[in-house]
N, C-alpha and C. Protein backbone atom coordinates (compact mmCIF):
# COMPACT_ATOMS: atom_id res chain seq x y z
N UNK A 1 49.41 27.86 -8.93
CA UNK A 1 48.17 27.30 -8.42
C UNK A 1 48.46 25.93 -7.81
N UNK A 2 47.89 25.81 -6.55
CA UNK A 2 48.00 24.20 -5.59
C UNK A 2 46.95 23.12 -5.90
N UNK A 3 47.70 22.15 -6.22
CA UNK A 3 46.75 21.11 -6.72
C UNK A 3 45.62 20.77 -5.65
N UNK A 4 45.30 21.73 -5.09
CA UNK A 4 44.42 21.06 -3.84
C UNK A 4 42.73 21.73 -4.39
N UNK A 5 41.66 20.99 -3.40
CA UNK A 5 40.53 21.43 -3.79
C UNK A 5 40.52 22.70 -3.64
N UNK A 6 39.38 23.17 -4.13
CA UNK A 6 38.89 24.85 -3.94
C UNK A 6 38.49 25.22 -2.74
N UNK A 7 38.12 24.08 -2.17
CA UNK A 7 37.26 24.15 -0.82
C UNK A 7 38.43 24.46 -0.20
N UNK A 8 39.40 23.72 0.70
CA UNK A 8 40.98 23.65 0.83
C UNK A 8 41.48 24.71 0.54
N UNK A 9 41.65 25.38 -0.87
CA UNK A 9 42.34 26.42 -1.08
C UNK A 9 41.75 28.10 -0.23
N UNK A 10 40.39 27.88 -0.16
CA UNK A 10 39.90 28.58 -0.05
C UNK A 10 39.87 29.00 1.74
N UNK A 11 39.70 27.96 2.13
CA UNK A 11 40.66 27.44 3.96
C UNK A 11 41.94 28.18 4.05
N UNK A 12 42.51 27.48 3.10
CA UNK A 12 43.81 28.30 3.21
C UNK A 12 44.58 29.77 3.09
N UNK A 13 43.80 30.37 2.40
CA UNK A 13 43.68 31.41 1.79
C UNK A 13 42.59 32.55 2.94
N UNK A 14 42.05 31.96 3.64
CA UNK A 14 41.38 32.42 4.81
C UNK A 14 42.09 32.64 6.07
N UNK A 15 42.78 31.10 6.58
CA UNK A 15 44.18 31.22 7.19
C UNK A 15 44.75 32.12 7.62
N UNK A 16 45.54 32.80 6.30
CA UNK A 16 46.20 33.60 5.81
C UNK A 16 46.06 35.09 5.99
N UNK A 17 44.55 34.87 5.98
CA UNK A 17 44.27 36.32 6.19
C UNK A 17 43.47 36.66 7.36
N UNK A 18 43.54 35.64 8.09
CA UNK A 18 43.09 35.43 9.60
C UNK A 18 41.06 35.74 9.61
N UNK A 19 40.74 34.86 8.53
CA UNK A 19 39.31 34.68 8.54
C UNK A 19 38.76 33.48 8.97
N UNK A 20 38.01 33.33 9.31
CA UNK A 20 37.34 31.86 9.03
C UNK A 20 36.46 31.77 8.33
N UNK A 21 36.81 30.39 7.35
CA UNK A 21 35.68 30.71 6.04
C UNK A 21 35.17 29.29 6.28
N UNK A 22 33.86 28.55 6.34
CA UNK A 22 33.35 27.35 6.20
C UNK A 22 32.14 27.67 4.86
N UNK A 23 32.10 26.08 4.81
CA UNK A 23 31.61 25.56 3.57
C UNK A 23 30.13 25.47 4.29
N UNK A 24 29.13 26.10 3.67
CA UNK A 24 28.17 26.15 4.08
C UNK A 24 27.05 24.83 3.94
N UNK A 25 27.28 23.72 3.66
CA UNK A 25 26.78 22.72 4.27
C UNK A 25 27.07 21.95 4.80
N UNK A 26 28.87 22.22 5.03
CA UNK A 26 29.31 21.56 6.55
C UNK A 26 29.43 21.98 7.62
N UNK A 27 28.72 23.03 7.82
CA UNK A 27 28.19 24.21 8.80
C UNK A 27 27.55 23.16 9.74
N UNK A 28 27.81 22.42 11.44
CA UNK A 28 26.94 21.65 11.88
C UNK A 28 25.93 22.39 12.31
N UNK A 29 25.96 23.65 12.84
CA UNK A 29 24.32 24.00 12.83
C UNK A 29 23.13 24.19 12.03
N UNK A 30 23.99 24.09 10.94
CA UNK A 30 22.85 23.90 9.59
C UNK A 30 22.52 22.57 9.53
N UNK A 31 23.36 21.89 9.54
CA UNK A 31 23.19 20.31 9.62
C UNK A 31 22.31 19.89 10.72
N UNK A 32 22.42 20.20 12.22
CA UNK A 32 21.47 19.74 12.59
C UNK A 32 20.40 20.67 12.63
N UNK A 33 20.10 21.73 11.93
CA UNK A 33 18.87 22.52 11.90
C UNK A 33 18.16 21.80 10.65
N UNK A 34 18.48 21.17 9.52
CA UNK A 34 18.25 20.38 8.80
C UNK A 34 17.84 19.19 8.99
N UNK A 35 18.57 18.42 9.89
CA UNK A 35 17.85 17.22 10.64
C UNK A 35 16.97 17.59 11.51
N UNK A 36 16.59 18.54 11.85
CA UNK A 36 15.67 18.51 12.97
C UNK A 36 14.06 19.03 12.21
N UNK A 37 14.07 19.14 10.64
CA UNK A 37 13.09 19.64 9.50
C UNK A 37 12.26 18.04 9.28
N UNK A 38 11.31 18.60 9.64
CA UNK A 38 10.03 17.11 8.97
C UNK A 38 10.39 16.83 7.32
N UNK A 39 9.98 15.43 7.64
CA UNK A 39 10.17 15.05 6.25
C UNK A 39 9.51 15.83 4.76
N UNK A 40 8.59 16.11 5.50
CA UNK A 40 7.70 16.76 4.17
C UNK A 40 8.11 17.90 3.89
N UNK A 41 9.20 18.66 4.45
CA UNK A 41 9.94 19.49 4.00
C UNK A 41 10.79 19.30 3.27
N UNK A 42 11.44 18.09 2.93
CA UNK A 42 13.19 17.79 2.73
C UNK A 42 12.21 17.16 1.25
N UNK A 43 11.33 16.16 1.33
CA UNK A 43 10.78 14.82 0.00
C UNK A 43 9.42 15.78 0.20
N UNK A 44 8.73 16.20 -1.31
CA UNK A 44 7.53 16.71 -1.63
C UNK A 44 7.15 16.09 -3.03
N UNK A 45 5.85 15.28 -2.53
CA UNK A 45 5.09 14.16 -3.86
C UNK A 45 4.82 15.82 -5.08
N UNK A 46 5.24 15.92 -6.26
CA UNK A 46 4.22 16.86 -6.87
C UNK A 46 3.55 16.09 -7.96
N UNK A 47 3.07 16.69 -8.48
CA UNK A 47 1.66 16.04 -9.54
C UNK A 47 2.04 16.49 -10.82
N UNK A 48 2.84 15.65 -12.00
CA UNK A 48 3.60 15.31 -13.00
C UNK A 48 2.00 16.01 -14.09
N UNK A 49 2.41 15.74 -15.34
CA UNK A 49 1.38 16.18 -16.48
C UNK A 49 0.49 15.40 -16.41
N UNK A 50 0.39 14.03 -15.96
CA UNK A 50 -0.49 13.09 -15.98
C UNK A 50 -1.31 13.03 -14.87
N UNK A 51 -2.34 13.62 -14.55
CA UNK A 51 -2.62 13.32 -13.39
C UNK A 51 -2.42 12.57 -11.99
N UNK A 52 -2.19 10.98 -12.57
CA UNK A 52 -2.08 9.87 -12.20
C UNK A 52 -0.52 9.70 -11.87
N UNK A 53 0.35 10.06 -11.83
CA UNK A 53 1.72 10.41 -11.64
C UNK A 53 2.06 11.31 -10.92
N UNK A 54 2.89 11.39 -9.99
CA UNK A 54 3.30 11.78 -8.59
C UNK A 54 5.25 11.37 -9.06
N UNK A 55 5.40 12.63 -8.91
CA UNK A 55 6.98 12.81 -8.91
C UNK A 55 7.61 12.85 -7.32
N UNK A 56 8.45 12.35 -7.19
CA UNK A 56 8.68 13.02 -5.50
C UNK A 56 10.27 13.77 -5.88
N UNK A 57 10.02 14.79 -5.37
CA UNK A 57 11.35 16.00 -5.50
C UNK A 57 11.72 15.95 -4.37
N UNK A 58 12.98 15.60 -4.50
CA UNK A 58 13.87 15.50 -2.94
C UNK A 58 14.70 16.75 -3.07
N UNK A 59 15.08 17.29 -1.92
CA UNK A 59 15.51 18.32 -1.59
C UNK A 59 14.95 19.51 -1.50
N UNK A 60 13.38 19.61 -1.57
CA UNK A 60 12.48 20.27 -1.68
C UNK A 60 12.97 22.08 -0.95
N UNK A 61 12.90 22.13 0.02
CA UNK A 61 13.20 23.05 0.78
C UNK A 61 14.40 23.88 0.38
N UNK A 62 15.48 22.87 -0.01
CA UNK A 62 16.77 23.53 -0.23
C UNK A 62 16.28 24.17 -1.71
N UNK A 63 15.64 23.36 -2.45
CA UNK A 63 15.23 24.05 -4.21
C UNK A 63 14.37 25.68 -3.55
N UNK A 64 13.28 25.34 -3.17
CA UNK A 64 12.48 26.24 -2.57
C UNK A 64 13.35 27.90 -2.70
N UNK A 65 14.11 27.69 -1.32
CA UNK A 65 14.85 28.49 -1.03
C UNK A 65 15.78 29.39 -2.08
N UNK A 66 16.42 28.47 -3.03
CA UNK A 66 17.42 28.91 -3.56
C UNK A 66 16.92 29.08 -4.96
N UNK A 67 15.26 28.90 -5.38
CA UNK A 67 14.55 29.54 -7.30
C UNK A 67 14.42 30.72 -7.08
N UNK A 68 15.09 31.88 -6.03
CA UNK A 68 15.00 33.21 -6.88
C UNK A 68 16.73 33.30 -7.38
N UNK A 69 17.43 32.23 -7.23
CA UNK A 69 18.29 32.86 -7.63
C UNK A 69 19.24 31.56 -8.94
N UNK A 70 18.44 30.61 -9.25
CA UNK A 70 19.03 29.71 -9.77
C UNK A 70 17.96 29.83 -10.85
N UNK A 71 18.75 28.98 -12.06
CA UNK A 71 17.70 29.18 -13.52
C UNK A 71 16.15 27.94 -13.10
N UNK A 72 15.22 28.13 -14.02
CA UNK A 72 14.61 27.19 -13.72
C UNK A 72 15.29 25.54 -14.47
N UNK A 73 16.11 25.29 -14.84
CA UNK A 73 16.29 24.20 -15.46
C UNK A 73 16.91 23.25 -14.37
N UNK A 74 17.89 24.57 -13.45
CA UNK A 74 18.74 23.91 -12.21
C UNK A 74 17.34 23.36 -11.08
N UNK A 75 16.30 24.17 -11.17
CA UNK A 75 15.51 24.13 -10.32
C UNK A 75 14.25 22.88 -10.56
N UNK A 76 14.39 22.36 -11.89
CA UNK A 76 13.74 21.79 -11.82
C UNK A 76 14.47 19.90 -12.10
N UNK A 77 15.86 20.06 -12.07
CA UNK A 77 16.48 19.00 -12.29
C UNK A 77 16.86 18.27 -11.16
N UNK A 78 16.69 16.93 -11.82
CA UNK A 78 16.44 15.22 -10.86
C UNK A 78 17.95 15.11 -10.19
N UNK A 79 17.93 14.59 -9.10
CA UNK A 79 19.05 14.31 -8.44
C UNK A 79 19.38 12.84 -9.20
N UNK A 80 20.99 13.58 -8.87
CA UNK A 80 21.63 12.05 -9.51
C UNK A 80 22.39 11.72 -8.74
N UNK A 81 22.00 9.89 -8.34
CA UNK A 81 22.07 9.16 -7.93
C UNK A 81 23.57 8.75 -7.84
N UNK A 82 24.56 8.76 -6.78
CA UNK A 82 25.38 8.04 -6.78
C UNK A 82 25.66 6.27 -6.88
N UNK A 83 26.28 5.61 -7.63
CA UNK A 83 26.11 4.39 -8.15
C UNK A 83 27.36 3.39 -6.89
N UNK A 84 26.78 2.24 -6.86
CA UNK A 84 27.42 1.71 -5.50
C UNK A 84 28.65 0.90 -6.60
N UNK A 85 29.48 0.31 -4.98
CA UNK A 85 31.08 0.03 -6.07
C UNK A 85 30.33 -1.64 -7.39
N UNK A 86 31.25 -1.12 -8.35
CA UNK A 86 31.06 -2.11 -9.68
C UNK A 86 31.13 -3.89 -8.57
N UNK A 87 30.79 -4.85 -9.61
CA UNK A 87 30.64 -6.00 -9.27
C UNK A 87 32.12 -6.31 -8.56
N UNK A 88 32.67 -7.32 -7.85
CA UNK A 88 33.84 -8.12 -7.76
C UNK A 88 34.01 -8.85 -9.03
N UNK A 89 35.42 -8.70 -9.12
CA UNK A 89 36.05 -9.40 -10.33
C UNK A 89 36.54 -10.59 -10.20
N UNK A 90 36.35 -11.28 -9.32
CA UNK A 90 35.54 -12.77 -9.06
C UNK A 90 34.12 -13.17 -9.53
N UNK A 91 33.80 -13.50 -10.52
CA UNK A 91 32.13 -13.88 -9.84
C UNK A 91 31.68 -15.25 -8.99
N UNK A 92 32.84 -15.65 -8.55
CA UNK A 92 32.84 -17.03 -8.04
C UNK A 92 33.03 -16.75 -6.32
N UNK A 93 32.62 -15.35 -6.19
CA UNK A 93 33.71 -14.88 -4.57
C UNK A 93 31.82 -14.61 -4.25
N UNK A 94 31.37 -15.41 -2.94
CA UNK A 94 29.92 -14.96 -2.22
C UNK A 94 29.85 -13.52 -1.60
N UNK A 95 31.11 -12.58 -1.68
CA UNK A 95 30.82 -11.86 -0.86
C UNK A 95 30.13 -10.40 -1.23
N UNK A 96 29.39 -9.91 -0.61
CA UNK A 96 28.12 -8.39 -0.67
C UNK A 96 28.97 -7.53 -0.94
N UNK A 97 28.35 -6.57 -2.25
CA UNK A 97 28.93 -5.32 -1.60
C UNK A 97 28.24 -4.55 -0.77
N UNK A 98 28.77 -3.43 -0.44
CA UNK A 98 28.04 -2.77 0.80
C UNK A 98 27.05 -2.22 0.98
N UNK A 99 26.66 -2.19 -0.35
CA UNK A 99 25.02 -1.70 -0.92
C UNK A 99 24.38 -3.21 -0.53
N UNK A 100 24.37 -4.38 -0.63
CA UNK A 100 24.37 -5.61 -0.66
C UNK A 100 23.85 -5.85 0.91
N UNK A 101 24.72 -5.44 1.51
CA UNK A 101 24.99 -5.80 3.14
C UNK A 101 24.44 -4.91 3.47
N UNK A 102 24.10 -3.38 3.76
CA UNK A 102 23.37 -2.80 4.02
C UNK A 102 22.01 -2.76 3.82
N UNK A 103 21.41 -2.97 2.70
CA UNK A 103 20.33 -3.56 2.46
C UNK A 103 20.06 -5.05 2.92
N UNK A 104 20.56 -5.73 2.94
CA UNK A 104 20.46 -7.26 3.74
C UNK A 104 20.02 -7.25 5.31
N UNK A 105 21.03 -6.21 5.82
CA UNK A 105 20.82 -5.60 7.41
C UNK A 105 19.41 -4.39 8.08
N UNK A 106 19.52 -4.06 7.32
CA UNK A 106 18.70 -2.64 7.56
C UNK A 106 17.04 -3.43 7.15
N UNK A 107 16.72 -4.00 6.19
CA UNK A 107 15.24 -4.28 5.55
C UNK A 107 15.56 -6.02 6.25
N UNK A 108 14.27 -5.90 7.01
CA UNK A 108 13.84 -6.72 7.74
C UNK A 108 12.42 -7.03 7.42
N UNK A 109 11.75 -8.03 7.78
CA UNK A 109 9.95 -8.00 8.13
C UNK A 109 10.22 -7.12 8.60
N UNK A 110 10.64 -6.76 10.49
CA UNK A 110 10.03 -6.09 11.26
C UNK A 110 10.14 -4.57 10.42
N UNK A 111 10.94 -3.91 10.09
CA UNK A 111 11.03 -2.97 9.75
C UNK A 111 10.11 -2.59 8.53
N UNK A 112 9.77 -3.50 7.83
CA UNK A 112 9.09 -3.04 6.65
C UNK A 112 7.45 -3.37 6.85
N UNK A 113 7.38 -4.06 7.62
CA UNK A 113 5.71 -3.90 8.34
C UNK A 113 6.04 -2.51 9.12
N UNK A 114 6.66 -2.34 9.82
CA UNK A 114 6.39 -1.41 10.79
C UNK A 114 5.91 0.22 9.93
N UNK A 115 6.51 0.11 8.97
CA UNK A 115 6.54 1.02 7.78
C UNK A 115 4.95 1.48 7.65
N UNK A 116 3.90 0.48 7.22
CA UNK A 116 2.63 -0.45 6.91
C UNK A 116 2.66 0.39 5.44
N UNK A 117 3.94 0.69 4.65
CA UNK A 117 3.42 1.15 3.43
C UNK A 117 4.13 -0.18 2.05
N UNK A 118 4.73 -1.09 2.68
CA UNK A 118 4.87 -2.16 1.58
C UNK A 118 4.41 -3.75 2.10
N UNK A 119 4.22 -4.87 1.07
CA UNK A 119 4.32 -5.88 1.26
C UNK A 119 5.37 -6.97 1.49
N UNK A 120 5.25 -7.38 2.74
CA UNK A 120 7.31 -7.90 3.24
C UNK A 120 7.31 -8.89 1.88
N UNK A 121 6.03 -9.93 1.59
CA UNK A 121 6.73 -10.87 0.56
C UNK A 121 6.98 -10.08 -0.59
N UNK A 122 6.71 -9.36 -0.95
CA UNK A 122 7.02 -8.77 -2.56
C UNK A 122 8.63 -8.15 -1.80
N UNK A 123 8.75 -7.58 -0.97
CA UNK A 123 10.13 -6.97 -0.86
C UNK A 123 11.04 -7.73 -0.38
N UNK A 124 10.80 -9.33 0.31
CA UNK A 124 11.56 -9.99 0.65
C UNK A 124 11.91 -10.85 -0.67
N UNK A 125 11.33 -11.06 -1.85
CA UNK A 125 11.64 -11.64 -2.90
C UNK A 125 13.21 -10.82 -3.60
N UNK A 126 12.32 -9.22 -3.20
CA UNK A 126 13.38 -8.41 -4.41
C UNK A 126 14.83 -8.81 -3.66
N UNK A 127 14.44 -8.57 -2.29
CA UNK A 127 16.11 -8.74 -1.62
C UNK A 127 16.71 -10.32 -1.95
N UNK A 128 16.25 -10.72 -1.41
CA UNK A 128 16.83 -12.38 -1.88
C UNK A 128 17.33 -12.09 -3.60
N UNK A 129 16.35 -11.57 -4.35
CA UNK A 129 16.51 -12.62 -5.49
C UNK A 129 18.34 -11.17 -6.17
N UNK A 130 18.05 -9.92 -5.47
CA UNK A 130 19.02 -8.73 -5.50
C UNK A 130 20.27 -9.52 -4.65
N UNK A 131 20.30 -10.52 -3.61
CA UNK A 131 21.52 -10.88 -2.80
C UNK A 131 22.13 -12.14 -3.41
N UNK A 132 21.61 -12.79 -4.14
CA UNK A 132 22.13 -13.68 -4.55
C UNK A 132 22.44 -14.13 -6.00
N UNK A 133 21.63 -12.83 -6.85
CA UNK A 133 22.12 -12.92 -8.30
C UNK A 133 21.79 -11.61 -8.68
N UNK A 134 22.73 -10.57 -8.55
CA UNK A 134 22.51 -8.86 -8.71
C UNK A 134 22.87 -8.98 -10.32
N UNK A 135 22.77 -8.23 -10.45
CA UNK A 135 23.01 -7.45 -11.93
C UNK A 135 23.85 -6.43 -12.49
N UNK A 136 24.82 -6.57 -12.89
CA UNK A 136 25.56 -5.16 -12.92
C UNK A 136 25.93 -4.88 -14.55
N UNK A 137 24.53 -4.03 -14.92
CA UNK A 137 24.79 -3.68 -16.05
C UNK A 137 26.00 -3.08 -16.72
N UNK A 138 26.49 -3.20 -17.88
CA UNK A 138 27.84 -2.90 -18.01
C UNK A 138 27.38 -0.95 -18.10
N UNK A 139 26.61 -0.25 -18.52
CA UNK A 139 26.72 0.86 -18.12
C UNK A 139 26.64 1.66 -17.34
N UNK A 140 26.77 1.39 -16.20
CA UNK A 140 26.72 1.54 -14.93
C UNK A 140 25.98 1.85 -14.42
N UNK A 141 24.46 1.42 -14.62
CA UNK A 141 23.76 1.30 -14.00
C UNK A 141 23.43 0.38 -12.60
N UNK A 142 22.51 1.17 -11.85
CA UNK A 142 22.30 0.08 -10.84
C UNK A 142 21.32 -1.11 -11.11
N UNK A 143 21.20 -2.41 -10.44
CA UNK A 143 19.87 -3.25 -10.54
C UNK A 143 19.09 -2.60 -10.17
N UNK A 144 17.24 -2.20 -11.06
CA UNK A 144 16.44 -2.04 -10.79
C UNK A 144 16.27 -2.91 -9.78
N UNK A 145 15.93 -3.70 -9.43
CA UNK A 145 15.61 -4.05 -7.74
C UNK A 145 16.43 -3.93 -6.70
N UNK A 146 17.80 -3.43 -6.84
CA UNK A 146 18.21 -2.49 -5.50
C UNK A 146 17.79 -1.16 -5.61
N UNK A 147 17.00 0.11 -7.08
CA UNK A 147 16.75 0.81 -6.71
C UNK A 147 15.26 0.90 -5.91
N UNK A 148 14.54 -0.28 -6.30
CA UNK A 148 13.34 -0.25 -5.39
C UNK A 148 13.73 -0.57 -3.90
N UNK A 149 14.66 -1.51 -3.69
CA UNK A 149 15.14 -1.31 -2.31
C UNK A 149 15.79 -0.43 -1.78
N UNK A 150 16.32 0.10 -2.40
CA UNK A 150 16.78 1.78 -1.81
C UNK A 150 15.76 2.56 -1.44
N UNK A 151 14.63 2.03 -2.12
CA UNK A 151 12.94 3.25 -1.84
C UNK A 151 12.83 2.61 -0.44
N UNK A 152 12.11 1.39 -0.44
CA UNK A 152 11.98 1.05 0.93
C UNK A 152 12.81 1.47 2.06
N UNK A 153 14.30 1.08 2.31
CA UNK A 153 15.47 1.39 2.88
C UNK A 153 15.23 2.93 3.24
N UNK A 154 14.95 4.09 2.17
CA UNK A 154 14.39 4.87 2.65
C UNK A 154 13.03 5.52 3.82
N UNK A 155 12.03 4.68 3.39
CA UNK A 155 11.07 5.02 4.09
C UNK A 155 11.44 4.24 5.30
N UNK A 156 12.31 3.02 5.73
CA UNK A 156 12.61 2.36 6.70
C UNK A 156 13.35 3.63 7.29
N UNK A 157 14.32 3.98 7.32
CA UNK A 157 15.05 5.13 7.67
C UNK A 157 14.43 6.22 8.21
N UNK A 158 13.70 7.00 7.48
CA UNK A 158 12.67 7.77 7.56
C UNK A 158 11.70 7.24 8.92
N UNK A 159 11.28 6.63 8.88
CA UNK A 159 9.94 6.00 9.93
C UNK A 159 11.37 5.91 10.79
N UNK A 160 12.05 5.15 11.13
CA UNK A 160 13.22 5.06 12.73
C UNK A 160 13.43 6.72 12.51
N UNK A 161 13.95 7.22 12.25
CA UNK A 161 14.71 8.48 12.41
C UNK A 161 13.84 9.44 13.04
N UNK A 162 12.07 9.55 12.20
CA UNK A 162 11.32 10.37 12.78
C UNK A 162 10.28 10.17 13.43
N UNK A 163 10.76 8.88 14.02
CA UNK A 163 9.51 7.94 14.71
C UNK A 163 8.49 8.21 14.42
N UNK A 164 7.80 7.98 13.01
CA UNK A 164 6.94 8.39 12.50
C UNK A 164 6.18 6.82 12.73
N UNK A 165 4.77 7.21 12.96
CA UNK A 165 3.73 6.02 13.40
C UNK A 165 3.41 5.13 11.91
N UNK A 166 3.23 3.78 11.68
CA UNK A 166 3.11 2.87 11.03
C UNK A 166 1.66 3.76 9.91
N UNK A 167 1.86 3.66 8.80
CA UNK A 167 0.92 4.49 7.77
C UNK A 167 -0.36 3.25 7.86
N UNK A 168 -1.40 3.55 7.96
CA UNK A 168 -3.02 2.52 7.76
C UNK A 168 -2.96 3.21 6.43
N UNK A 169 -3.07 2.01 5.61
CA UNK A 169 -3.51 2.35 3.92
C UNK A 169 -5.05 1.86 3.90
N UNK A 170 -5.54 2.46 3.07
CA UNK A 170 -6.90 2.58 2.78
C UNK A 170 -7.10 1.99 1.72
């Protein structure tokens, strides 16, 4: 057996036998048939035991698709979050990590008015007060206020990507 991935092996092993085998979500026509899906297909708010609670299930469409054939436990389980790189082992060194700098770059006023679903001073606090004294819990967790800026960062993304018009809240 080759120490290589399965994915890889499985390439190879196709090769061999003069197939072509791809990995079906690096398929680019799936990929851009996927990007080209409204949001409310991909993120769906559902309505938790509490009335008053709103879950949002990401990957909606792909779950959809694939509960006649997966258990319900797979089907009903939370995505997990990849965690950005640990602190510098300096703490005396100013420099971002790239979660840091990306969020610094991307969340703007303009962008987060344009949104009209947050308040720039409440989100310009979290960033400042997230860029200049983060938190890096020793269990590797992220700072709660980069995951609320990851929410925003999202809907910023979201609104450019699907030129979706500025939300009027009521």
């Amino acid at each position: 057996m080759s120490p290589q991935p399965a994915s890889l092996e499985s390439g190879i092993d196709a090769k061999n036998n003069s197939i072509e085998s791809r990995v079906a979500f690096l398929d680019h026509h799936l990929v851009e048939y996927v990007n080209s899906l409204p949001p409310s297909l991909k993120l769906r708010p559902i309505a938790g035991e509490d009335p008053n609670k709103w879950t949002l299930v990401e990957k909606w469409i792909l779950r959809e698709a694939m509960k006649p054939f997966i258990t319900d436990e797979i089907y009903k389980r939370q995505k997990i979050h990849f965690n950005p790189p640990p602190k510098p082992s300096n703490s005396d060194i100013k420099n971002l990590t790239p979660l840091q700098v990306r969020l610094r770059d991307r969340i703007t006023k303009t962008t987060v008015e344009r949104t009209g679903l947050f308040e720039w001073g409440y989100v310009e606090e979290l960033l400042r007060g997230y860029l200049e004294d983060p938190v890096y819990p020793s269990h590797g967790a992220i700072d709660v206020r980069a995951k609320k800026l990851m929410v925003v960062l999202s809907f910023v993304v979201l609104q450019e990507r699907f030129s979706v018009s500025t939300a009027k809240l009521v």
